[in-house]
N, C-alpha and C. Protein backbone atom coordinates (compact mmCIF):
# COMPACT_ATOMS: atom_id res chain seq x y z
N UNK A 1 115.02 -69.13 -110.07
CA UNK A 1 115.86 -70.33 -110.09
C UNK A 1 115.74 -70.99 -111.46
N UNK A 2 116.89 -71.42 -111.88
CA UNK A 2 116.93 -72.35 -113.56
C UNK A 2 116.96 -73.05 -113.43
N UNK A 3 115.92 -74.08 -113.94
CA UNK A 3 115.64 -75.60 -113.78
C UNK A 3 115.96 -75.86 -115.45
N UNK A 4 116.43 -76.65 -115.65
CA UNK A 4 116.28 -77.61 -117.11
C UNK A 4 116.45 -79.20 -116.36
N UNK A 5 115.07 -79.57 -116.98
CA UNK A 5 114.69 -80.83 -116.91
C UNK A 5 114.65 -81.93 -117.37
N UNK A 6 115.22 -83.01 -117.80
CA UNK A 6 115.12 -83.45 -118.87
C UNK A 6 113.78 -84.92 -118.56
N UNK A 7 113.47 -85.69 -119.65
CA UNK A 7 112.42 -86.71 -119.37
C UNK A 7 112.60 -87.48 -120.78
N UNK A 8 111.93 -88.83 -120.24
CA UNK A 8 111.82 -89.49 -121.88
C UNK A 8 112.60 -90.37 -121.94
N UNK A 9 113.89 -90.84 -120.79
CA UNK A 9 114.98 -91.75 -120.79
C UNK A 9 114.24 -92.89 -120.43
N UNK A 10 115.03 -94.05 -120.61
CA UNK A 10 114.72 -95.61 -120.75
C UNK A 10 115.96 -96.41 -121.32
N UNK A 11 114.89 -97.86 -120.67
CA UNK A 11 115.26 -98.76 -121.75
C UNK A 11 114.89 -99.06 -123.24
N UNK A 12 115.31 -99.47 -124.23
CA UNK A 12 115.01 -99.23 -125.39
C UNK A 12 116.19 -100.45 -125.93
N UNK A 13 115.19 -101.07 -127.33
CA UNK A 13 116.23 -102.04 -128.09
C UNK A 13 116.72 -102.02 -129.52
N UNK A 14 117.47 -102.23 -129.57
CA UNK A 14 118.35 -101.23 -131.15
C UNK A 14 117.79 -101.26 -132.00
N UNK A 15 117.46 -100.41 -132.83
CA UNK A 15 116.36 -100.20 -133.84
C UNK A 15 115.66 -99.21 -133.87
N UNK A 16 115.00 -98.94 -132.00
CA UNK A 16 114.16 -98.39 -131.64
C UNK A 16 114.27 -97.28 -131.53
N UNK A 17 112.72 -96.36 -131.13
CA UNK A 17 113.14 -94.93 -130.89
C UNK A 17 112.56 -94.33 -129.41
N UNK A 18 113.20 -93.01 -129.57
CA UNK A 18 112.87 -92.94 -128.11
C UNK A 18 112.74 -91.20 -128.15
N UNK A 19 112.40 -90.45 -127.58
CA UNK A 19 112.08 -89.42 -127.55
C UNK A 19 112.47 -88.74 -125.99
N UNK A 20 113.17 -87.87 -126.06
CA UNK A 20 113.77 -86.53 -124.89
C UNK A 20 113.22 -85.65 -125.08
N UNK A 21 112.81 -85.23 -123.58
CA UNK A 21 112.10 -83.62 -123.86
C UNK A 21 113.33 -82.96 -122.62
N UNK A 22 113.23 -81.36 -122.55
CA UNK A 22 113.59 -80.80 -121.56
C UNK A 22 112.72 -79.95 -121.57
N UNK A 23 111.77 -79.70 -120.48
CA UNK A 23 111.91 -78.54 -120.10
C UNK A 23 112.79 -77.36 -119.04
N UNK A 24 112.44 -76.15 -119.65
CA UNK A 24 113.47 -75.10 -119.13
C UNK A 24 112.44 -73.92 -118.49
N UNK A 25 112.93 -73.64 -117.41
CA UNK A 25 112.10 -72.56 -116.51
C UNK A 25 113.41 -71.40 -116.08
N UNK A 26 112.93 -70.45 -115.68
CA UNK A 26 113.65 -69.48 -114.68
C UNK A 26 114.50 -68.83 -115.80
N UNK A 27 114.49 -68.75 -117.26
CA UNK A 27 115.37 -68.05 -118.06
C UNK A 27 114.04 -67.81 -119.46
N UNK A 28 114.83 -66.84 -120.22
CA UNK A 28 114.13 -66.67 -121.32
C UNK A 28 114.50 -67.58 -122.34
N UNK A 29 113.68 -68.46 -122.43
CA UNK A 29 114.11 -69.58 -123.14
C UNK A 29 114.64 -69.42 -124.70
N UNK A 30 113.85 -68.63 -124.79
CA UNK A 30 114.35 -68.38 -126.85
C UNK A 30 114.96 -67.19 -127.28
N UNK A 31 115.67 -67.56 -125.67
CA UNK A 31 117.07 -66.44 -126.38
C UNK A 31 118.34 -67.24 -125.91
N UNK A 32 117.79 -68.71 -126.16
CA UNK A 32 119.27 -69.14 -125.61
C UNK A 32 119.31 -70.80 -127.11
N UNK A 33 120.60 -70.75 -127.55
CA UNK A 33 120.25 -71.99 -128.03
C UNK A 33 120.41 -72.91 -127.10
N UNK A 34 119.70 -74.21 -127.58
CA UNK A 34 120.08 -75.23 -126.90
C UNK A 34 120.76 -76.25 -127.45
N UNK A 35 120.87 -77.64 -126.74
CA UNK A 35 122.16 -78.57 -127.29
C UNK A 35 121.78 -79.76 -126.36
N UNK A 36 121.73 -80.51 -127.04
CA UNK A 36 121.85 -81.57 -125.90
C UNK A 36 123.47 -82.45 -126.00
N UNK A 37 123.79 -82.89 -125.69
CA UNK A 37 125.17 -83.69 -124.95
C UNK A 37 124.81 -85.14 -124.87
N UNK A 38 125.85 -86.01 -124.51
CA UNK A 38 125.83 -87.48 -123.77
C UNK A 38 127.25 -87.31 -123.50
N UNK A 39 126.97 -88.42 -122.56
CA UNK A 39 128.27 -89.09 -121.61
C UNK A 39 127.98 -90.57 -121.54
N UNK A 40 128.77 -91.18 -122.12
CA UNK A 40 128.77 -92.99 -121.79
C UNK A 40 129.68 -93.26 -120.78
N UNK A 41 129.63 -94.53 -119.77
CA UNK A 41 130.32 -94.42 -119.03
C UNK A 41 132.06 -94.35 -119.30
N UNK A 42 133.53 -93.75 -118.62
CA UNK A 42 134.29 -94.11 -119.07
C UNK A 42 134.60 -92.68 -120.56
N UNK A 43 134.09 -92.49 -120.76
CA UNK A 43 133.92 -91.78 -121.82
C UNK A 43 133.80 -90.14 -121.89
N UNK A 44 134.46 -88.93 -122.81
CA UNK A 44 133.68 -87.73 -122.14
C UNK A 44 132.79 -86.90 -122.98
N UNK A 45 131.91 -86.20 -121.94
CA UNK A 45 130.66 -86.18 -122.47
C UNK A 45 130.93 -84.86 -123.89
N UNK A 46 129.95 -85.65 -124.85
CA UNK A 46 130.07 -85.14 -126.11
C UNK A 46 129.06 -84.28 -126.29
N UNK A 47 129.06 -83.59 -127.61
CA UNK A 47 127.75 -82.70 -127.84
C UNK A 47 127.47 -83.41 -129.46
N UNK A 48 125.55 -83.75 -128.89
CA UNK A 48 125.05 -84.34 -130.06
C UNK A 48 124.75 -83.83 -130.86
N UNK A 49 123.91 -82.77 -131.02
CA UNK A 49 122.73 -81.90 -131.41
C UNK A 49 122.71 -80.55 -131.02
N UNK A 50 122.69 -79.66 -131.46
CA UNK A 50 122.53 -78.23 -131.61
C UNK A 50 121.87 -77.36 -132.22
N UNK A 51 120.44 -76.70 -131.38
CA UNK A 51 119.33 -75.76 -132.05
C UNK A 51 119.41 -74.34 -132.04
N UNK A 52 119.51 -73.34 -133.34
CA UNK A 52 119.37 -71.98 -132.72
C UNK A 52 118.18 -71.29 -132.14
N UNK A 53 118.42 -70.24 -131.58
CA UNK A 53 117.02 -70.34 -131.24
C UNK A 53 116.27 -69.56 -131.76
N UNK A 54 115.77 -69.67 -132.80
CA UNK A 54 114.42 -69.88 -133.62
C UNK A 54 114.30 -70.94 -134.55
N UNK A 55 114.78 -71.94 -134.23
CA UNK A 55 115.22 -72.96 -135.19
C UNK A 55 116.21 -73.01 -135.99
N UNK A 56 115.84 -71.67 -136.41
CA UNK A 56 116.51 -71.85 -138.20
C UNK A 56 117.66 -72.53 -138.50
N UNK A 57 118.48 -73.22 -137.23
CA UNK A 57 120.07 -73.87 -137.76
C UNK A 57 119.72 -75.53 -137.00
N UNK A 58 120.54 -76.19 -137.42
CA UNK A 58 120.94 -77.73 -136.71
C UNK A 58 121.70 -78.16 -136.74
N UNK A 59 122.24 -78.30 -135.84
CA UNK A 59 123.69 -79.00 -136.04
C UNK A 59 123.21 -80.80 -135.17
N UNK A 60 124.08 -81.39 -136.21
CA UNK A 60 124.23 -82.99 -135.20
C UNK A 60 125.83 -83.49 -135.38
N UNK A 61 125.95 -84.08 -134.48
CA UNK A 61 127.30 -84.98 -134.68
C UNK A 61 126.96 -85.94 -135.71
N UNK A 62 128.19 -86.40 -136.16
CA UNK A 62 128.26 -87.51 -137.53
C UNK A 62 127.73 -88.71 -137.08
N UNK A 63 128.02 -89.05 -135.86
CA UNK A 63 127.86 -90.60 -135.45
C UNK A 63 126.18 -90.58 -135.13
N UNK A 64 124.94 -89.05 -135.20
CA UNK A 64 123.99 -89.79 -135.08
C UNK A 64 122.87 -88.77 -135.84
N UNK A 65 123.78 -88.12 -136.80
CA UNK A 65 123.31 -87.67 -138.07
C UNK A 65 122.48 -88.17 -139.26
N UNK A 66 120.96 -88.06 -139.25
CA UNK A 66 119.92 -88.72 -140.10
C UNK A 66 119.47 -90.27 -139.43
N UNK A 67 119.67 -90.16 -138.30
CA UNK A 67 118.50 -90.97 -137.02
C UNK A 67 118.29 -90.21 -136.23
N UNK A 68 118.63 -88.81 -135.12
CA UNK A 68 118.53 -88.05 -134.05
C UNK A 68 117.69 -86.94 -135.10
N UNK A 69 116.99 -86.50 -134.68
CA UNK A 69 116.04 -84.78 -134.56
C UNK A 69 116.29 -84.09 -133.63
N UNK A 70 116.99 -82.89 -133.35
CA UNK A 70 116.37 -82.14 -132.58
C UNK A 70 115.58 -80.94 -132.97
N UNK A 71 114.32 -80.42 -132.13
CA UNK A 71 113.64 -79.42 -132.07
C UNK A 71 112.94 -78.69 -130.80
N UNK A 72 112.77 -78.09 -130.87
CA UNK A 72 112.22 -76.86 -130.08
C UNK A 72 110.40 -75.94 -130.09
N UNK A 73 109.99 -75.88 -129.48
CA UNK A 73 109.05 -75.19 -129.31
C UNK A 73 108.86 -73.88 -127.91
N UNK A 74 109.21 -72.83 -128.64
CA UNK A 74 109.54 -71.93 -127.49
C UNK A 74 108.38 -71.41 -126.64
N UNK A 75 107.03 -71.27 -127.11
CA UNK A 75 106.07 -71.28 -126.68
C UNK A 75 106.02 -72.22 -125.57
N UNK A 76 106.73 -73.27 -125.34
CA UNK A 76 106.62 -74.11 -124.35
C UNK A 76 108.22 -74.45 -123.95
N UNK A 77 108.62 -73.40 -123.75
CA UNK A 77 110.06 -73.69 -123.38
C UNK A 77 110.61 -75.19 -123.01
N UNK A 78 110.53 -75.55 -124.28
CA UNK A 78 111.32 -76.92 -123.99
C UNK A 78 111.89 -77.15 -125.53
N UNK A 79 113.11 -78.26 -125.35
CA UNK A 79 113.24 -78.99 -126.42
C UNK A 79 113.19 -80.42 -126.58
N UNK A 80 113.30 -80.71 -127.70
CA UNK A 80 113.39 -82.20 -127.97
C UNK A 80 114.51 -83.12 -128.07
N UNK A 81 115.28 -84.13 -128.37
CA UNK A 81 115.59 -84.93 -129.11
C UNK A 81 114.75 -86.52 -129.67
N UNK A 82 114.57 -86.11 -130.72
CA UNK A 82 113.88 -87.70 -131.68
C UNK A 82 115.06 -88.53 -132.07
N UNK A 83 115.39 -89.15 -131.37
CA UNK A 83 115.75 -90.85 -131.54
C UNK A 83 115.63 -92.23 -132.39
N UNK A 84 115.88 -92.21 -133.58
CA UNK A 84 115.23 -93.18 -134.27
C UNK A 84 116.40 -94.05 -134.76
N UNK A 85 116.17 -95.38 -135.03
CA UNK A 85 117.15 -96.92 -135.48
C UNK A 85 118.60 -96.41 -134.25
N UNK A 86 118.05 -96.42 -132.92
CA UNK A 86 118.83 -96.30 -131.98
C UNK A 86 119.84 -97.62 -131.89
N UNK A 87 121.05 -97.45 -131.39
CA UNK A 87 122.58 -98.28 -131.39
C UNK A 87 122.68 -98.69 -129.85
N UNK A 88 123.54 -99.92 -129.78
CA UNK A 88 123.74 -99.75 -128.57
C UNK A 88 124.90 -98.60 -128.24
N UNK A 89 125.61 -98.52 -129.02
CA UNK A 89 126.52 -97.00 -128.94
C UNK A 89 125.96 -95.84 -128.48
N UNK A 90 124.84 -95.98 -128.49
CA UNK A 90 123.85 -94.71 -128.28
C UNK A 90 124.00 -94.42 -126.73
N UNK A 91 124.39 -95.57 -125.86
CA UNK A 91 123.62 -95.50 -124.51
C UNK A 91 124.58 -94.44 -123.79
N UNK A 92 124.03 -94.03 -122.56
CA UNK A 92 124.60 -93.02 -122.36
C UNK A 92 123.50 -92.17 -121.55
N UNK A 93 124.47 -91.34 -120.69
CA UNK A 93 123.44 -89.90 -119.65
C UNK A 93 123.66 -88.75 -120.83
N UNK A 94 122.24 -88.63 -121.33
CA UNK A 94 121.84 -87.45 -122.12
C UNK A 94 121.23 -86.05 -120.99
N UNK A 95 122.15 -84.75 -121.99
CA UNK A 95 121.85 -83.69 -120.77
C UNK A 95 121.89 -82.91 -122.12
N UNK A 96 120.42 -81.86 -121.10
CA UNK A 96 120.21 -81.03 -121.95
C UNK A 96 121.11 -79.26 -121.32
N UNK A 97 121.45 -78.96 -122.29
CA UNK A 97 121.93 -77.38 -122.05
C UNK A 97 121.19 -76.27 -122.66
N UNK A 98 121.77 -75.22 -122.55
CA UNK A 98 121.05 -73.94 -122.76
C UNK A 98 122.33 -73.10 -122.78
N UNK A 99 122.46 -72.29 -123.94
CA UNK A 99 123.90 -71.36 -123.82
C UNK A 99 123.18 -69.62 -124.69
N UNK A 100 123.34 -68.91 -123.97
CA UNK A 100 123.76 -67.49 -124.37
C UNK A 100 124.67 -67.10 -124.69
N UNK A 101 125.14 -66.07 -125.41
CA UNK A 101 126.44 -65.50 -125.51
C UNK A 101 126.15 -64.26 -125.01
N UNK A 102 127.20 -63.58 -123.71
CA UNK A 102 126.85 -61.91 -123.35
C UNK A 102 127.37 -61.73 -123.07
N UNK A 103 128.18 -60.64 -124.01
CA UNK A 103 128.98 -59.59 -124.82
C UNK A 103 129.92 -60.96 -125.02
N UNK A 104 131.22 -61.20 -124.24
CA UNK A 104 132.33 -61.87 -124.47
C UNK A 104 132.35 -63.47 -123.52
N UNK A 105 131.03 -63.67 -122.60
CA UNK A 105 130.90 -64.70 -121.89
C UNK A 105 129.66 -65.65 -122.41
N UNK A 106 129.91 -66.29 -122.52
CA UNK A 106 128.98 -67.83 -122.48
C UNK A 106 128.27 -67.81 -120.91
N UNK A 107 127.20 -67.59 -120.92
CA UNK A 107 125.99 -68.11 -119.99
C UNK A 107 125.54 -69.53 -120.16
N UNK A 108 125.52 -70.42 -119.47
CA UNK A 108 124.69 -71.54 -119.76
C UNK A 108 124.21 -72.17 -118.59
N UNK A 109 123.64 -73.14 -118.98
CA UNK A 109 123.13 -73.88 -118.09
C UNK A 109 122.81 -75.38 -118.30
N UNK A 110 122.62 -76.51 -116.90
CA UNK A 110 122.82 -77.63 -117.80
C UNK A 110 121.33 -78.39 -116.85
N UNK A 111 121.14 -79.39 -117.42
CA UNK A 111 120.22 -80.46 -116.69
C UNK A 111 120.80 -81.52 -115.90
N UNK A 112 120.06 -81.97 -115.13
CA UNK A 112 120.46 -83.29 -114.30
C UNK A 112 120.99 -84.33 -115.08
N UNK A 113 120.29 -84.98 -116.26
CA UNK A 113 120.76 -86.29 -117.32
C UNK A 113 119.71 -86.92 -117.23
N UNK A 114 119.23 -87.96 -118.15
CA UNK A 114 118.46 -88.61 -118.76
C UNK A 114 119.25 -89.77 -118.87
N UNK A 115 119.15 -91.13 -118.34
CA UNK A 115 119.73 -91.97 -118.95
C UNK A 115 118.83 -93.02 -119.95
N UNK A 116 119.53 -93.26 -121.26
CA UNK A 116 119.31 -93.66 -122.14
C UNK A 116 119.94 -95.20 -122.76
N UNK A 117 119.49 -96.74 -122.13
CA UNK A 117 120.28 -97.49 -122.31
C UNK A 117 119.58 -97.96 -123.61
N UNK A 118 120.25 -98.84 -124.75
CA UNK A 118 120.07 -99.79 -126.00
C UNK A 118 120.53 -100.70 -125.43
N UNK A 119 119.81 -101.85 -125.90
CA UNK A 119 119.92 -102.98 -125.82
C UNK A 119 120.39 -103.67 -127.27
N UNK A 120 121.45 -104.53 -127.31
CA UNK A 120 121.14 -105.38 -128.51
C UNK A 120 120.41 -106.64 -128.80
């Protein structure tokens, strides 16, 4: 069974930082990149952050490009997102994914959500 988990959500006040983990079970973790997402309410859910998996690439969206980190440690099948001079724009159900590519299909998988409110 594939669990991705996510943890680390809160309250939090703008400025601040905050830290997401997922862990991921029931798949080979570092053969899949991962990504984490948000959804604000009203809104549809975007993709923030994007790790390959061995690191070596990153992708972030513009709106939270040089405050967000993401990283990975496959030894412990999980990833991160680092959170730093957080917005109230920020708030939002953060979900972590997991995507393969095999042969011509996308495999993935997603987490429950993390919610993540800012305060101003």
């Amino acid at each position: 069974q594939v669990q991705l988990v996510e943890s680390g959500g809160g309250l939090v006040q703008s400025g601040g930082s905050l830290r997401l983990s997922c862990a991921a079970s029931g798949i080979t973790f570092s053969a899949y990149a991962m990504n984490w997402y948000r959804q604000a309410p009203g809104k549809e859910r975007e993709l923030v952050a994007s790790i390959t998996t061995n690191s070596g690439r990153t992708m972030y969206a513009d709106s939270v490009k040089g405050r967000f980190t993401i990283s990975r440690d496959n030894a412990k099948n999980s990833v991160y997102l680092q959170m730093d001079s957080v917005k109230p724009e920020d708030t939002a159900v953060y979900y972590c994914n997991g995507r393969k590519r095999v042969f011509t299909l996308d495999v993935e998988y997603w987490g429950q959500g993390t919610q993540v409110t800012v305060s101003s």
